[in-house]
Each structure stands twice: as C-alpha cells, then as structure tokens.
PDB file of N, CA and C in Angstrom:
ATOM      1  N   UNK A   1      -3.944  29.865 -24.523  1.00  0.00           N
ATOM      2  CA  UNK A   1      -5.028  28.911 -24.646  1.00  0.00           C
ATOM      3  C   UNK A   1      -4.502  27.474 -24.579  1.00  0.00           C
ATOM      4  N   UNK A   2      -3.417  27.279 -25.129  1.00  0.00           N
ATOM      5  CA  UNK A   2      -2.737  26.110 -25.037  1.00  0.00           C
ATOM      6  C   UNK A   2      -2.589  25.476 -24.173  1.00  0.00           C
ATOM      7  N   UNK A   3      -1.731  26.376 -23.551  1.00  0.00           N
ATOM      8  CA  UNK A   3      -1.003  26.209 -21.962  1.00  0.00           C
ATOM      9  C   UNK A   3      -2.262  26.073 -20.603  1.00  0.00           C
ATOM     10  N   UNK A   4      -3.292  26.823 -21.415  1.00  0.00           N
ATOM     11  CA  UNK A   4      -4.265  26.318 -20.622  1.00  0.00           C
ATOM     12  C   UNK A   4      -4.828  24.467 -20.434  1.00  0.00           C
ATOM     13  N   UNK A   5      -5.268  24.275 -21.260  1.00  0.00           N
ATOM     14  CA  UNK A   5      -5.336  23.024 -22.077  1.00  0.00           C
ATOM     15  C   UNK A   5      -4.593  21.975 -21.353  1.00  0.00           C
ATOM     16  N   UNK A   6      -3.137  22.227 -21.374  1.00  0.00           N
ATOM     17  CA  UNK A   6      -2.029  21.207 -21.087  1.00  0.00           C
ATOM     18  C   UNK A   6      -2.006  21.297 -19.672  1.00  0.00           C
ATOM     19  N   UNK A   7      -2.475  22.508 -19.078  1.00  0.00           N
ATOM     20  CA  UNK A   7      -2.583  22.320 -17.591  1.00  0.00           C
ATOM     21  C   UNK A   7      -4.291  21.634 -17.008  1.00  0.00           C
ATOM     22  N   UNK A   8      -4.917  21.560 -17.726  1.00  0.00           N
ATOM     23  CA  UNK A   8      -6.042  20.505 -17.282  1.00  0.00           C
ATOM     24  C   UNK A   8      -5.707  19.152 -17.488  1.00  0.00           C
ATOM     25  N   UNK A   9      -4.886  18.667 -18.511  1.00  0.00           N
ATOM     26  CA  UNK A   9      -4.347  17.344 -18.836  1.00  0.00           C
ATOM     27  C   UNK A   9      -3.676  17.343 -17.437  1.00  0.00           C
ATOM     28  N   UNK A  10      -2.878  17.705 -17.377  1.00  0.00           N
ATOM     29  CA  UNK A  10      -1.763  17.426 -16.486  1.00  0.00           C
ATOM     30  C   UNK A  10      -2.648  17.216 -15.146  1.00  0.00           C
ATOM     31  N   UNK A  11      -3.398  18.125 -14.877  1.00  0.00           N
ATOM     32  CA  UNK A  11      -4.032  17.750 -13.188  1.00  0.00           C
ATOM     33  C   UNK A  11      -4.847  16.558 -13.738  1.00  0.00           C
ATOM     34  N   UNK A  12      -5.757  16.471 -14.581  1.00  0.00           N
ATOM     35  CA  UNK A  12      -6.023  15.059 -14.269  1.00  0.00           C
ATOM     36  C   UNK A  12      -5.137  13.918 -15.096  1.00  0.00           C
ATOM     37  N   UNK A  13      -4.432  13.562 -14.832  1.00  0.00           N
ATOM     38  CA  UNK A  13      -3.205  12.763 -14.924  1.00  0.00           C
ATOM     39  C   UNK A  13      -2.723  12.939 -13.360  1.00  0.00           C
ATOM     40  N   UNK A  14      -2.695  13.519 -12.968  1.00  0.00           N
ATOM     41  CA  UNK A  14      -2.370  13.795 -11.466  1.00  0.00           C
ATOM     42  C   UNK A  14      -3.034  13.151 -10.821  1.00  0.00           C
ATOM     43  N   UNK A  15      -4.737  13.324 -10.919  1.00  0.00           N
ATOM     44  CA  UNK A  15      -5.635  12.835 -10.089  1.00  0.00           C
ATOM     45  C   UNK A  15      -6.265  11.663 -10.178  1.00  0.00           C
ATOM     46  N   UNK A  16      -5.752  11.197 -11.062  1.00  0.00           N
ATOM     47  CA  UNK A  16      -6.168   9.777 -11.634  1.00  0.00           C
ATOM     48  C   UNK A  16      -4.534   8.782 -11.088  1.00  0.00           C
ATOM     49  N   UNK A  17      -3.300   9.307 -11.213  1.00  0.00           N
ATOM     50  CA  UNK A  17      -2.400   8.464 -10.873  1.00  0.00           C
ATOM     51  C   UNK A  17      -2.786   8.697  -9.233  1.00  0.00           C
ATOM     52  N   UNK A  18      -2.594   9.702  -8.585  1.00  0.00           N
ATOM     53  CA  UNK A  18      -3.400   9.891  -6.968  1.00  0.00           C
ATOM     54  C   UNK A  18      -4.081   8.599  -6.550  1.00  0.00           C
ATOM     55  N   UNK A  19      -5.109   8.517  -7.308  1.00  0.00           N
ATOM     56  CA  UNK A  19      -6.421   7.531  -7.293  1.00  0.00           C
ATOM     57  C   UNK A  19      -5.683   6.223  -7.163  1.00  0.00           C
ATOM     58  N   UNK A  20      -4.902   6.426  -8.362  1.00  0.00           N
ATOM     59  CA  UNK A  20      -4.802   4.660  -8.305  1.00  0.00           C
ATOM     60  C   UNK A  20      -4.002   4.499  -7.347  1.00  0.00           C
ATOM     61  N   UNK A  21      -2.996   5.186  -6.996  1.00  0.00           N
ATOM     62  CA  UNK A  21      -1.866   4.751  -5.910  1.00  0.00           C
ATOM     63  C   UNK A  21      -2.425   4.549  -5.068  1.00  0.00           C
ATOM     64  N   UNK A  22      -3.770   5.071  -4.468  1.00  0.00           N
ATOM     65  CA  UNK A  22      -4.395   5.016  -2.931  1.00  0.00           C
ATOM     66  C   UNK A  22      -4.699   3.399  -3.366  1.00  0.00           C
ATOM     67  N   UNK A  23      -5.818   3.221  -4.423  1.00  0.00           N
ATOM     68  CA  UNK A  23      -6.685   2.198  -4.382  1.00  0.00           C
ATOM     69  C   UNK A  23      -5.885   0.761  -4.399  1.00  0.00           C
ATOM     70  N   UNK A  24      -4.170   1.327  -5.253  1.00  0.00           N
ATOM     71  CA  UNK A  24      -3.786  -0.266  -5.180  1.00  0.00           C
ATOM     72  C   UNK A  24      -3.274  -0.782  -3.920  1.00  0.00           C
ATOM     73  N   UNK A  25      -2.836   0.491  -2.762  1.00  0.00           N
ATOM     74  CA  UNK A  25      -2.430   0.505  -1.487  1.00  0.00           C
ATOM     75  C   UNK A  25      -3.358  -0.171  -0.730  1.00  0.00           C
ATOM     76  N   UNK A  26      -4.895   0.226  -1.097  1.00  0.00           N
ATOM     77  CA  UNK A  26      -5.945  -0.116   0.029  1.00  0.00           C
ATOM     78  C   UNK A  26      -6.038  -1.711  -0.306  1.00  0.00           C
ATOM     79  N   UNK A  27      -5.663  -2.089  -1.615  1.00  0.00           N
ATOM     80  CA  UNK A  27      -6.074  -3.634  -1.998  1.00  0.00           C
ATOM     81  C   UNK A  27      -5.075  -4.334  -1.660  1.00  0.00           C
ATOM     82  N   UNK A  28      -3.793  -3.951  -1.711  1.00  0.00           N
ATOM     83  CA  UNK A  28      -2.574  -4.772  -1.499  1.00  0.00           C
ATOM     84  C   UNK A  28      -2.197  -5.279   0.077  1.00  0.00           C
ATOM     85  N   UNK A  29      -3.046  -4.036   0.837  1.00  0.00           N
ATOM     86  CA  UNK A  29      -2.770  -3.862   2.694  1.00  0.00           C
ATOM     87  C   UNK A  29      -2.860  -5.029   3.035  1.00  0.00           C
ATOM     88  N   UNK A  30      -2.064  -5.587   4.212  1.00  0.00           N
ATOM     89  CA  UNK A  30      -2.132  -6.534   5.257  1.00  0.00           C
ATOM     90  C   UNK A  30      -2.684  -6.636   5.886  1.00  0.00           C
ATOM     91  N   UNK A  31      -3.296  -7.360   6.601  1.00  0.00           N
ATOM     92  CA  UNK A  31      -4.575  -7.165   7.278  1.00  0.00           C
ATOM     93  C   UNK A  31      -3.817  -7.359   8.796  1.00  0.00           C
ATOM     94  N   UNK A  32      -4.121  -6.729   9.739  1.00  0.00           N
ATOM     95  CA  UNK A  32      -3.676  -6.742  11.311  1.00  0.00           C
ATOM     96  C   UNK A  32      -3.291  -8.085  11.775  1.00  0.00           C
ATOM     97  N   UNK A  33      -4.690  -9.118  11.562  1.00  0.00           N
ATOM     98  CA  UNK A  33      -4.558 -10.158  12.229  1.00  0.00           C
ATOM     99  C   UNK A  33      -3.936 -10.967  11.202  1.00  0.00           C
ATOM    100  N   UNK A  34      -3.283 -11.133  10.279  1.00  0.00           N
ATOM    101  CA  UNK A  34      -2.424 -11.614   9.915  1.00  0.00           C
ATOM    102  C   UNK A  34      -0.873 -11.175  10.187  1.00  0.00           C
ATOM    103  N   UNK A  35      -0.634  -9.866  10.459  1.00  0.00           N
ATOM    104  CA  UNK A  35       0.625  -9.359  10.503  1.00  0.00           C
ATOM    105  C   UNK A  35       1.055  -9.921  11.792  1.00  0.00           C
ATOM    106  N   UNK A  36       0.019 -10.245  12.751  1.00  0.00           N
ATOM    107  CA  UNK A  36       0.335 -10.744  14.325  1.00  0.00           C
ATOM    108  C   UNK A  36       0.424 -11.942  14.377  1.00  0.00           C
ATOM    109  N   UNK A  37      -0.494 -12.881  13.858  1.00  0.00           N
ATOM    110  CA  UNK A  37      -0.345 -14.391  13.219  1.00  0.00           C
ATOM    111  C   UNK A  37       1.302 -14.719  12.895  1.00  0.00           C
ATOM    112  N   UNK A  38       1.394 -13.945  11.967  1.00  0.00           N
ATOM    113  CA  UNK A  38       3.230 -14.089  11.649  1.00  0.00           C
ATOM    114  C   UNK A  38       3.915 -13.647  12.607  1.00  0.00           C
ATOM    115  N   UNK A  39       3.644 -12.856  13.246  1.00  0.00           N
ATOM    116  CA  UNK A  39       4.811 -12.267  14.603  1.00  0.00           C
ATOM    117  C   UNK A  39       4.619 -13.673  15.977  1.00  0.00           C
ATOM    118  N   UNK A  40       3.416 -13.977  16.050  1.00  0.00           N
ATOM    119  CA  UNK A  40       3.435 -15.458  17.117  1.00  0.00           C
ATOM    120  C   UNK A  40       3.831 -16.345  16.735  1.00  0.00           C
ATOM    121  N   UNK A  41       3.901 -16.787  15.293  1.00  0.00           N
ATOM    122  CA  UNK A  41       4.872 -18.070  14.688  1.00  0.00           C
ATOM    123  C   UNK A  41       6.327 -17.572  14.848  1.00  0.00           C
ATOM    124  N   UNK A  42       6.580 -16.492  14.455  1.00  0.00           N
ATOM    125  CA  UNK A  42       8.302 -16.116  14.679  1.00  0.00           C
ATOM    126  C   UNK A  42       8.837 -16.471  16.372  1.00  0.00           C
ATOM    127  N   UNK A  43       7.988 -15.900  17.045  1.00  0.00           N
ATOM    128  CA  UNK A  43       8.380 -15.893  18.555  1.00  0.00           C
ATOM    129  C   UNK A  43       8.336 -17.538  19.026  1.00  0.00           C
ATOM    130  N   UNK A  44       7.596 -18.394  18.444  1.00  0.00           N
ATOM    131  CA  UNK A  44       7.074 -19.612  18.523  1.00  0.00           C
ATOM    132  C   UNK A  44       8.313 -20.295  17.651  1.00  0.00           C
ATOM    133  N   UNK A  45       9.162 -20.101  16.824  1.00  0.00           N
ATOM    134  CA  UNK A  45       9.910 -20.961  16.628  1.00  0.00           C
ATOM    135  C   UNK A  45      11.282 -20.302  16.720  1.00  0.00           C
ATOM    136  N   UNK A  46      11.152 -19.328  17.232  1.00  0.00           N
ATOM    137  CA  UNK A  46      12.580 -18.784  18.079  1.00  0.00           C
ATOM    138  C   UNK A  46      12.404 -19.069  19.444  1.00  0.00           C
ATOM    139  N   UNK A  47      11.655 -19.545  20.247  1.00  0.00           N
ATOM    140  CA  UNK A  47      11.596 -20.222  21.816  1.00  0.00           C
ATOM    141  C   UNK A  47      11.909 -21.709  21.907  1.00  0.00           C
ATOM    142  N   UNK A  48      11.406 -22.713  20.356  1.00  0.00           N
ATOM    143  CA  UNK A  48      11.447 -23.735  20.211  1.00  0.00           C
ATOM    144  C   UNK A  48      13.443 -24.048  19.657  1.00  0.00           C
ATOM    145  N   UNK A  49      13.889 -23.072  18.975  1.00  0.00           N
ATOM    146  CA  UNK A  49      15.503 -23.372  18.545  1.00  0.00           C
ATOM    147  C   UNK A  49      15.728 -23.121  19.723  1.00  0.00           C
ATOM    148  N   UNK A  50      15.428 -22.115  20.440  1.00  0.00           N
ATOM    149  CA  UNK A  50      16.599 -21.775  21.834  1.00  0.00           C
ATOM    150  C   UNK A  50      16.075 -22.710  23.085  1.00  0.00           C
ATOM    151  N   UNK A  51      15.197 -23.500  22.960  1.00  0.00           N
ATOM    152  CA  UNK A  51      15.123 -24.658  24.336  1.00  0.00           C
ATOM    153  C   UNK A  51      15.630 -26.187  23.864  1.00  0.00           C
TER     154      UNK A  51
END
C-alpha cells in the first residue's frame, strides 16, 4: 500500500518537473528573427575589419 502511494508521488513529481522544463524552454526561446539579426551584424562587421 505504501509503495503504492510513493509511486503516485513520484510520477507526479515527474510530471510536474516535465511541465516546467517544457514551459521554461518555451519562455526562454529565441525568436528566429532575432537569431538572424545577430548573424547579419556578425557578417557585417567581419566584411567591415577585413576591407
């Protein structure tokens, strides 16, 4: 009965850390057009040192 018990704790402790890992992933994400924004400034001041 116990062991029963401690295995419902345990899955949700599971499914709740699950949860959050997705949700802090989905909030923390980069957004596309920023990740490319930074890749045209890099290329933009590596053309400007090398001329």
């Amino acid at each position: 009965m116990l062991a029963k018990t401690w295995k419902k704790i345990g899955l949700i402790i599971l499914i709740i850390a699950c949860l959050w890992n997705i949700i802090f992933k989905l909030v923390n994400k980069i957004s596309f057009n920023d990740a490319i924004n930074g890749v045209k400034q890099q290329i933009q001041s590596i053309t400007k040192y090398n001329n």
